[in-house]
C-alpha atoms as a PDB file:
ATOM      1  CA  UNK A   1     -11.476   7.899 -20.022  1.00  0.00           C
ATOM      2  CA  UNK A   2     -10.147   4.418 -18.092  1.00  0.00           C
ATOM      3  CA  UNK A   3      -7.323   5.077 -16.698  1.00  0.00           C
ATOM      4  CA  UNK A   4      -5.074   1.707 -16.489  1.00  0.00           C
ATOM      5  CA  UNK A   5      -1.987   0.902 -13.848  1.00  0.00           C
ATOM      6  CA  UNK A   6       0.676  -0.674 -16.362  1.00  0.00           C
ATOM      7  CA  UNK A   7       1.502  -3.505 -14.551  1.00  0.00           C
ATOM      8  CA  UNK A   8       0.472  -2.244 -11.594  1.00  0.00           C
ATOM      9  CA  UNK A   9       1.992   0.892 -10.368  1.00  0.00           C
ATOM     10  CA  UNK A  10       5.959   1.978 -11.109  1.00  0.00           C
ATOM     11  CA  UNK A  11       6.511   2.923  -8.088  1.00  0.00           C
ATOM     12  CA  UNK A  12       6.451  -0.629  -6.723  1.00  0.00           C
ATOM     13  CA  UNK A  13       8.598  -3.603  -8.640  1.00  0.00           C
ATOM     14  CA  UNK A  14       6.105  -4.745 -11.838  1.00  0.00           C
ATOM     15  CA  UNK A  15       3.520  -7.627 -12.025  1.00  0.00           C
ATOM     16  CA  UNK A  16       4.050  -7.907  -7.887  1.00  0.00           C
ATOM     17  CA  UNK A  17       1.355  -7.501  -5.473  1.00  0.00           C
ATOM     18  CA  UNK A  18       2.726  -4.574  -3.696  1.00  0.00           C
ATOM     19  CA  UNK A  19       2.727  -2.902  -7.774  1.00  0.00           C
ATOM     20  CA  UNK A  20      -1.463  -3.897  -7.338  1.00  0.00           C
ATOM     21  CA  UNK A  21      -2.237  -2.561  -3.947  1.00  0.00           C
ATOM     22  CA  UNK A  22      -0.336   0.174  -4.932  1.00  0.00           C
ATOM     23  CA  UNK A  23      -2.109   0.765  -8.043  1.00  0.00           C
ATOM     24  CA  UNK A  24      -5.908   0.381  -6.581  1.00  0.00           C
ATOM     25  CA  UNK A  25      -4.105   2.384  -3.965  1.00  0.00           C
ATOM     26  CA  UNK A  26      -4.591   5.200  -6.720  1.00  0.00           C
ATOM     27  CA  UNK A  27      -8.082   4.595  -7.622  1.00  0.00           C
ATOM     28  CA  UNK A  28      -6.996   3.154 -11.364  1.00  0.00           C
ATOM     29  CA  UNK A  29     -10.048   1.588 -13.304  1.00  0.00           C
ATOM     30  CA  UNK A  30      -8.151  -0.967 -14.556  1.00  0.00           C
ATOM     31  CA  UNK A  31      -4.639  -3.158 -14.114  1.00  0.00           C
ATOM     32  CA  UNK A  32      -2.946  -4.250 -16.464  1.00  0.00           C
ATOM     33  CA  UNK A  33      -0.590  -7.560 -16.634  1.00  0.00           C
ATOM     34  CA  UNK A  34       1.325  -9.797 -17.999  1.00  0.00           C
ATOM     35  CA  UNK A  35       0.658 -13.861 -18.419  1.00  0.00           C
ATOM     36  CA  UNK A  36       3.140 -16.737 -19.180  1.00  0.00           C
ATOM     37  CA  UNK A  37       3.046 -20.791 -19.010  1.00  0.00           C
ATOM     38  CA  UNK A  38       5.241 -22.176 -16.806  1.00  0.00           C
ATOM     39  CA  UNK A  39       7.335 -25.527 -17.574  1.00  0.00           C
ATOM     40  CA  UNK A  40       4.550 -27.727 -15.744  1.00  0.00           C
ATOM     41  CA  UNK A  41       2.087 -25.336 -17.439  1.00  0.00           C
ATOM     42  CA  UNK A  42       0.689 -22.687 -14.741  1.00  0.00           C
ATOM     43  CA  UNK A  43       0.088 -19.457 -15.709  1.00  0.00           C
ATOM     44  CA  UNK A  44       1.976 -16.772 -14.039  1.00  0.00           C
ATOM     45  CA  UNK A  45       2.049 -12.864 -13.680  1.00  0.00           C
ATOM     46  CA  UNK A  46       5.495 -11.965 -15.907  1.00  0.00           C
ATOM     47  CA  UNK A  47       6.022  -9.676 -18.827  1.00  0.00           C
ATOM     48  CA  UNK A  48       9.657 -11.320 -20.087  1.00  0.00           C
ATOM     49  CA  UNK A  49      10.911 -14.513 -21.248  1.00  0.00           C
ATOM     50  CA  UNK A  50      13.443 -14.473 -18.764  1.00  0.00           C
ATOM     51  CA  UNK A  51      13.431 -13.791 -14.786  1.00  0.00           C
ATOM     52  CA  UNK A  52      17.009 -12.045 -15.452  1.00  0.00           C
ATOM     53  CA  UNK A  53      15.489  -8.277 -15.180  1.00  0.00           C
ATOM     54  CA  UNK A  54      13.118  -8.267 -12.695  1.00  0.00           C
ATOM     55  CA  UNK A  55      14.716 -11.447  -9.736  1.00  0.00           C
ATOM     56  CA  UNK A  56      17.251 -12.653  -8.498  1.00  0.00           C
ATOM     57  CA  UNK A  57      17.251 -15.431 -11.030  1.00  0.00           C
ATOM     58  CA  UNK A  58      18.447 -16.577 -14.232  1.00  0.00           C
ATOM     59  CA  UNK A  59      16.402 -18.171 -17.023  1.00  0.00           C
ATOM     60  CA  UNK A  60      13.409 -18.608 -19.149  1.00  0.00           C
ATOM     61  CA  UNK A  61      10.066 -18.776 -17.508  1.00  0.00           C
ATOM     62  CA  UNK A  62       8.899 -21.740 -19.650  1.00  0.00           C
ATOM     63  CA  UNK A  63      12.259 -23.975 -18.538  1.00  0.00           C
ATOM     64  CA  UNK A  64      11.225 -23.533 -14.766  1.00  0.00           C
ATOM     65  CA  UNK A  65       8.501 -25.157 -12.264  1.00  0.00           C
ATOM     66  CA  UNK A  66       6.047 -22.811 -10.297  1.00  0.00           C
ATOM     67  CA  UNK A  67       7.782 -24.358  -7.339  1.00  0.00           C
ATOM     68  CA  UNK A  68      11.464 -22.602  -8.471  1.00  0.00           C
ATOM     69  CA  UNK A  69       9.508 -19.236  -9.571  1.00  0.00           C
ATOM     70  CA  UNK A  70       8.193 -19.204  -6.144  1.00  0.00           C
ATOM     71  CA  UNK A  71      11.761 -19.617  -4.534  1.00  0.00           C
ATOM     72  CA  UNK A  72      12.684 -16.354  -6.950  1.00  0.00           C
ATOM     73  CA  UNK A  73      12.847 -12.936  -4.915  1.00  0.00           C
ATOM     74  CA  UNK A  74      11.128 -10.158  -7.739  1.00  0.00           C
ATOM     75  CA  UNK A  75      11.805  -7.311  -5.890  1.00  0.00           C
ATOM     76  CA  UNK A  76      11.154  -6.195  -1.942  1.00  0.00           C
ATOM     77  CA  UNK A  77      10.724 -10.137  -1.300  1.00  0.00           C
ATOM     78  CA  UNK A  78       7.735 -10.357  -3.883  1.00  0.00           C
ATOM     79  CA  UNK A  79       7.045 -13.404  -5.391  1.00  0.00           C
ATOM     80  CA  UNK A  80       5.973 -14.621  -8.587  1.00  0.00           C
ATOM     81  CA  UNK A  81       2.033 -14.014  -8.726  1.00  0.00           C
ATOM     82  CA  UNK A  82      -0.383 -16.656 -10.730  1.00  0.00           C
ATOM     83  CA  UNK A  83      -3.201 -15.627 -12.569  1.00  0.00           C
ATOM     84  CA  UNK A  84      -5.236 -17.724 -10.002  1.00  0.00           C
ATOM     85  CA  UNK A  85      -3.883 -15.196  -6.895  1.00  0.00           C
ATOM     86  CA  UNK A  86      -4.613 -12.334  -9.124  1.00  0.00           C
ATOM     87  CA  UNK A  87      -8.402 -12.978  -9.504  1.00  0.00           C
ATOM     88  CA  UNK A  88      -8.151 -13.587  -5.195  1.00  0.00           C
ATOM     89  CA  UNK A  89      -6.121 -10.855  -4.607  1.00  0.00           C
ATOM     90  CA  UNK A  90      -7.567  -7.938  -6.688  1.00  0.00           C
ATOM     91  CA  UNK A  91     -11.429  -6.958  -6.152  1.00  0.00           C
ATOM     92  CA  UNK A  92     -14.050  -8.196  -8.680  1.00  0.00           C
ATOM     93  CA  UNK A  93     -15.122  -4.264  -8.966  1.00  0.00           C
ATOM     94  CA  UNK A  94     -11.525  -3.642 -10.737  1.00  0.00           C
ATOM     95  CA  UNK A  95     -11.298  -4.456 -14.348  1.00  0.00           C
ATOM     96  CA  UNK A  96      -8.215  -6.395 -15.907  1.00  0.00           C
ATOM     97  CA  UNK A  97      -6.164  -6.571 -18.991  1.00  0.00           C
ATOM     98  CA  UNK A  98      -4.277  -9.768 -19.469  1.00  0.00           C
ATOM     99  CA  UNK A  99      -1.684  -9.644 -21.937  1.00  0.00           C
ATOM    100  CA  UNK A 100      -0.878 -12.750 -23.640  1.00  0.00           C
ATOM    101  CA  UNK A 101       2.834 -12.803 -23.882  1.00  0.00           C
ATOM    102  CA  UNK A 102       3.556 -16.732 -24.809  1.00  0.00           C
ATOM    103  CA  UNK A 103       1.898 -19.417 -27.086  1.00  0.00           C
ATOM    104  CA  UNK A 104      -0.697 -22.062 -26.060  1.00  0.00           C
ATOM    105  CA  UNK A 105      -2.103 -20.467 -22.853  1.00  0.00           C
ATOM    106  CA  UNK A 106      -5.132 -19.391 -24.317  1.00  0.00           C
ATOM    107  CA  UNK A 107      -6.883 -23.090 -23.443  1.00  0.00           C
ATOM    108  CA  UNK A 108      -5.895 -22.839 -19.640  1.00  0.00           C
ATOM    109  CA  UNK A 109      -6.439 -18.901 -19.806  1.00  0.00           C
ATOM    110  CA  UNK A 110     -10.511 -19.328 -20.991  1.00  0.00           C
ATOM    111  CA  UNK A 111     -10.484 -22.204 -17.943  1.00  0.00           C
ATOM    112  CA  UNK A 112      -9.404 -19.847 -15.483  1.00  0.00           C
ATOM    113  CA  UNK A 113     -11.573 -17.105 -16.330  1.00  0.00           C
ATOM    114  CA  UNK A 114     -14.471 -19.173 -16.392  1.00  0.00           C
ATOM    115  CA  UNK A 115     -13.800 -20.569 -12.939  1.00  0.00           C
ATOM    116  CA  UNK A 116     -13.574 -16.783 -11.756  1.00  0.00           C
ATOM    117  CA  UNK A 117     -16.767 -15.861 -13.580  1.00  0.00           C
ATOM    118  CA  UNK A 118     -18.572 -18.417 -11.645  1.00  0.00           C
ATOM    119  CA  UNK A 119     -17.297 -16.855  -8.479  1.00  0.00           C
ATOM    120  CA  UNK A 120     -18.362 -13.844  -9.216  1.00  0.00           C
ATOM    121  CA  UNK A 121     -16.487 -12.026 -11.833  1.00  0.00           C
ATOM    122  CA  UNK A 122     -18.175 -10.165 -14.737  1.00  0.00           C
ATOM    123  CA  UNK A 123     -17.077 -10.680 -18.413  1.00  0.00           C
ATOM    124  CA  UNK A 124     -17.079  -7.166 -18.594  1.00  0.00           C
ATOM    125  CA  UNK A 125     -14.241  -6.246 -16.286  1.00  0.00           C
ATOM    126  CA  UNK A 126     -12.087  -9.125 -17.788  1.00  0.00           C
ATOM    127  CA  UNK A 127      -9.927  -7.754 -21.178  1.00  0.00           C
ATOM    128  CA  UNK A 128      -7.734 -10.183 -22.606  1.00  0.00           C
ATOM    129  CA  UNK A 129      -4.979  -8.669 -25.207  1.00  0.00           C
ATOM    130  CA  UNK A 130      -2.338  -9.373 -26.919  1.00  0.00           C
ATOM    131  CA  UNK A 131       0.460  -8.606 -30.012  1.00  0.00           C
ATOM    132  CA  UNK A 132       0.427 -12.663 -30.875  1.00  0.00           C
ATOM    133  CA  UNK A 133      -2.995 -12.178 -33.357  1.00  0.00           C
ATOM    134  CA  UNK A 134      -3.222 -15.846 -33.996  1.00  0.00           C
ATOM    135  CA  UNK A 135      -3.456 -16.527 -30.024  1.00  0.00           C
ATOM    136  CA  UNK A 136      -6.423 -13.926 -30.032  1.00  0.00           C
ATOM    137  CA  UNK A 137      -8.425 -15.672 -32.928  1.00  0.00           C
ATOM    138  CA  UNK A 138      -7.687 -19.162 -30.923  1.00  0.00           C
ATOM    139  CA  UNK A 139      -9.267 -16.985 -27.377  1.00  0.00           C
ATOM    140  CA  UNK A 140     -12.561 -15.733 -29.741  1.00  0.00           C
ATOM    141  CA  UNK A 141     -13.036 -19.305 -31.036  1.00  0.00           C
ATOM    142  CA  UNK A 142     -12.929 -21.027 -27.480  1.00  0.00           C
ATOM    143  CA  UNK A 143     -15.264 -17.819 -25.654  1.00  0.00           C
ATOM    144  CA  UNK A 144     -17.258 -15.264 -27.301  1.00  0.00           C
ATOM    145  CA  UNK A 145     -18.336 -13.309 -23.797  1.00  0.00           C
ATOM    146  CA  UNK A 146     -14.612 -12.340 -23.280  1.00  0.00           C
ATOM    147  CA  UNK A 147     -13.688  -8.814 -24.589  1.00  0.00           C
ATOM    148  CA  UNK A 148     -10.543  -8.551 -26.638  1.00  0.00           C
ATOM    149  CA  UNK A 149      -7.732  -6.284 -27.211  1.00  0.00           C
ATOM    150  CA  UNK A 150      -5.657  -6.391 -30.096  1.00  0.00           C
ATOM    151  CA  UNK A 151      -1.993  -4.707 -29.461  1.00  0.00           C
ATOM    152  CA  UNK A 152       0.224  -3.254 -32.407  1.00  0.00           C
ATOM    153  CA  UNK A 153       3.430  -2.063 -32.151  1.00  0.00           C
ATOM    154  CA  UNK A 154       2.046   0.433 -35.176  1.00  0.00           C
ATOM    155  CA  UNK A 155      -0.947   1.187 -36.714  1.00  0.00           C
ATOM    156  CA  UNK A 156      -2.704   0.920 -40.040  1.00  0.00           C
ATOM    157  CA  UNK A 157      -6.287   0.559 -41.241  1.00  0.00           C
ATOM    158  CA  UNK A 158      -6.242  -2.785 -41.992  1.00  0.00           C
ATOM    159  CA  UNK A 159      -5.635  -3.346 -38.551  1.00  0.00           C
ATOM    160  CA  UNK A 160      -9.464  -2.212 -38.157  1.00  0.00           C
ATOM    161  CA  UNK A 161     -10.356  -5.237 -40.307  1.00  0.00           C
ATOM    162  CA  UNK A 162      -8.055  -7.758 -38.527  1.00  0.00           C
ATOM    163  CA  UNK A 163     -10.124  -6.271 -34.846  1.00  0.00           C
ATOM    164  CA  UNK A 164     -13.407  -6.503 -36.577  1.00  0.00           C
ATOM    165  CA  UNK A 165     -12.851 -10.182 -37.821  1.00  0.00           C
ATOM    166  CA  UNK A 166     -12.343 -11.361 -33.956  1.00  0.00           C
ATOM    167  CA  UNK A 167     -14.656  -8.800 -32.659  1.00  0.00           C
ATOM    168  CA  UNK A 168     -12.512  -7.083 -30.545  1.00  0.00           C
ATOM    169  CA  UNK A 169     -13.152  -4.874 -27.962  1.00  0.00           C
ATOM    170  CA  UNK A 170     -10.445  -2.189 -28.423  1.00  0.00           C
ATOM    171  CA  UNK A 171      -6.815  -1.637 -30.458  1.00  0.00           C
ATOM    172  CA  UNK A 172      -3.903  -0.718 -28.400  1.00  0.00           C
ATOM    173  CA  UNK A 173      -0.907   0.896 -29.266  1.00  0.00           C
ATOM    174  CA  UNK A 174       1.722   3.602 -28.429  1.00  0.00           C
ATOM    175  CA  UNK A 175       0.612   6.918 -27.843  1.00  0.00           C
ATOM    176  CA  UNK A 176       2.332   7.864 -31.162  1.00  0.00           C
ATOM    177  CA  UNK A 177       0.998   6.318 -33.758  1.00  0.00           C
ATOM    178  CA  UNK A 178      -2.315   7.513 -33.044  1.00  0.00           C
ATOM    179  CA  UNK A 179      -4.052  10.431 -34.827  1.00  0.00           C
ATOM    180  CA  UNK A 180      -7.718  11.780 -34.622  1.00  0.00           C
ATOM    181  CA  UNK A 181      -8.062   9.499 -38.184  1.00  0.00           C
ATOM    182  CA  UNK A 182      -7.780   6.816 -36.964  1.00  0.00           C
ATOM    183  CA  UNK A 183      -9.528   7.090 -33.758  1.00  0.00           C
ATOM    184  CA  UNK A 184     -12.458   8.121 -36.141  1.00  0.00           C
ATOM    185  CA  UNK A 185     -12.672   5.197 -37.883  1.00  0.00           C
ATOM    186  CA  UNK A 186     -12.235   2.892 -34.871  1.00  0.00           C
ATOM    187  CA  UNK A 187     -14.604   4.551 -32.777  1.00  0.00           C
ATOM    188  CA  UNK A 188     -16.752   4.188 -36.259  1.00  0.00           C
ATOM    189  CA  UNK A 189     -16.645   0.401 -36.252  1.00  0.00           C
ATOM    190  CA  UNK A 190     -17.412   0.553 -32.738  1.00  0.00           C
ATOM    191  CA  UNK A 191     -13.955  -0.386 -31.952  1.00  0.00           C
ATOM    192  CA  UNK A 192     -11.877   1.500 -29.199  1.00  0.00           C
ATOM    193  CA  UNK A 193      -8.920   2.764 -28.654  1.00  0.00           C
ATOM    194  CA  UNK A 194      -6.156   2.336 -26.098  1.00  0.00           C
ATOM    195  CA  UNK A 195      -3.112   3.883 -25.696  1.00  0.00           C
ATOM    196  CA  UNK A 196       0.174   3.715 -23.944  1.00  0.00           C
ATOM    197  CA  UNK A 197       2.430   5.013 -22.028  1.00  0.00           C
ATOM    198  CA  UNK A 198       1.225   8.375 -20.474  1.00  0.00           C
ATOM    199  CA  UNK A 199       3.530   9.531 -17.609  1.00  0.00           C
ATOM    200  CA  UNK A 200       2.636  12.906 -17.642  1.00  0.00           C
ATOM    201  CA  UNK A 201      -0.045  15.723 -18.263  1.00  0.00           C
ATOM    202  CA  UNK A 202       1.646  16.652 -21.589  1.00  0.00           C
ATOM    203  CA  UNK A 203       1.251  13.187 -23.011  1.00  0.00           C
ATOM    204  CA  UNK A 204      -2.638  12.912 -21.391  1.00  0.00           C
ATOM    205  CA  UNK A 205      -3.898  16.493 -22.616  1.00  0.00           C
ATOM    206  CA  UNK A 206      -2.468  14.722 -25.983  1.00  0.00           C
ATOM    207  CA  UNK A 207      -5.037  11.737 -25.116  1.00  0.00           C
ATOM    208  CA  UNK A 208      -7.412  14.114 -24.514  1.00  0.00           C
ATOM    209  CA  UNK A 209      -7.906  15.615 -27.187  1.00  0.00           C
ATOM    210  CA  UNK A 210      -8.280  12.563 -29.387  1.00  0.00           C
ATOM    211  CA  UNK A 211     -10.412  11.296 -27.553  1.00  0.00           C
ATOM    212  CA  UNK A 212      -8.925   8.144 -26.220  1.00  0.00           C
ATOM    213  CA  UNK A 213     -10.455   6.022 -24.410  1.00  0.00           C
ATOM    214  CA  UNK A 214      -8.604   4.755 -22.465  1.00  0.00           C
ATOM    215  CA  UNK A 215      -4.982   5.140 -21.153  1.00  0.00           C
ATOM    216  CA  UNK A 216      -1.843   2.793 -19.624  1.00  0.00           C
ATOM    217  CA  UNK A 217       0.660   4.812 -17.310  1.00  0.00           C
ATOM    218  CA  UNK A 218       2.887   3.702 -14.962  1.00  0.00           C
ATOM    219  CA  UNK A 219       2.060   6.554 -12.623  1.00  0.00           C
ATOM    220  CA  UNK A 220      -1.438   7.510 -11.617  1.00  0.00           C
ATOM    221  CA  UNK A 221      -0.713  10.101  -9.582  1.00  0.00           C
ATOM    222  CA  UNK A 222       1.220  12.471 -12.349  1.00  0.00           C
ATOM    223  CA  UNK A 223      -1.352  12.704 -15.110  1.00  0.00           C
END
């Protein structure tokens, strides 16, 4: 089972570099983050709209520069990441999940990746996922080397079809809405199955014994 830091480690403030170290601290197969376009169109390592949870700031992410998102403090004097510094910062042996949180990154997303690919990253420790379905389809049509996750709040089985049509990789969703079902009939169209959050060893005997394959927590270290 992959076991993936949610992004990066909770102990540390989220989508931060300290949250990173902290999770490959761990020994986590995977980390997972967040991506969003800035107002001069950079893409950089946030899971909400706004700053107004997790700096010192106020404001929506695609209204501001990279140069004000730098000036922002996110926590223990961490700034804002780019995707760019990601691919420097974490090692090429760790695989990554890059969630697709806003429209019409995919374009400078595929660029990106292939620029890290030539340097040395594989296609198959680079995951792109997402809720936003349409922004997926867009990703499959520009590059069909990069694996795919499609994220649902819940679960159905046409949302086997929808993954098939775009050849995805894996379906993610909470914990809850999985049963052994469904991970029967993903795991049938050679489809698998992610699941989040797992914070303890209740929730990961749970994963388990479906059979996950893999699993997001925010803490490593107590599961």
């Amino acid at each position: 089972m992959i076991i993936v830091g949610h992004r990066g480690c909770g102990y540390e403030p989220e989508n931060t570099f300290i949250s990173f170290r902290k999770a490959l601290k761990f020994k986590v197969d995977m980390i997972e983050f967040d991506v969003r376009k800035t107002k001069d169109n950079k893409l950089v390592v946030i899971h909400d709209k706004k700053v107004n949870r997790t700096s010192d700031g106020k404001g929506y992410v695609s209204r501001k520069t990279i140069e004000q998102l730098k000036k922002l403090n996110f926590g223990k004097k961490e700034r804002i990441p780019t995707l760019k510094e990601v691919f420097n910062f974490i090692p090429k042996k760790c695989k990554l999940n890059i969630e697709i949180k806003s429209k019409k990154v995919v374009v400078e997303l595929n660029n990106i990746i292939k620029k890290y690919v030539k340097k040395g990253w594989s296609y198959n420790n680079i995951i792109v996922s997402s809720f936003n379905y349409k922004e997926l389809k867009k990703l499959r049509k520009l590059n069909k080397k990069i694996k795919i996750g499609v994220l649902f709040k819940r679960t159905e089985s046409r949302d086997i079809k929808k993954a098939e049509k775009i050849n995805a990789y894996f379906i993610g969703t909470y914990l809850k809405n999985i049963d052994s079902y469904f991970v029967r009939e993903c795991h049938k169209n050679k489809i698998k199955v992610f699941a989040w959050l797992i914070n303890n060893k209740k929730d990961m005997k749970i994963a388990k014994d479906l059979k996950l394959d893999c699993i997001f927590t925010d803490f490593p270290d107590k599961i």
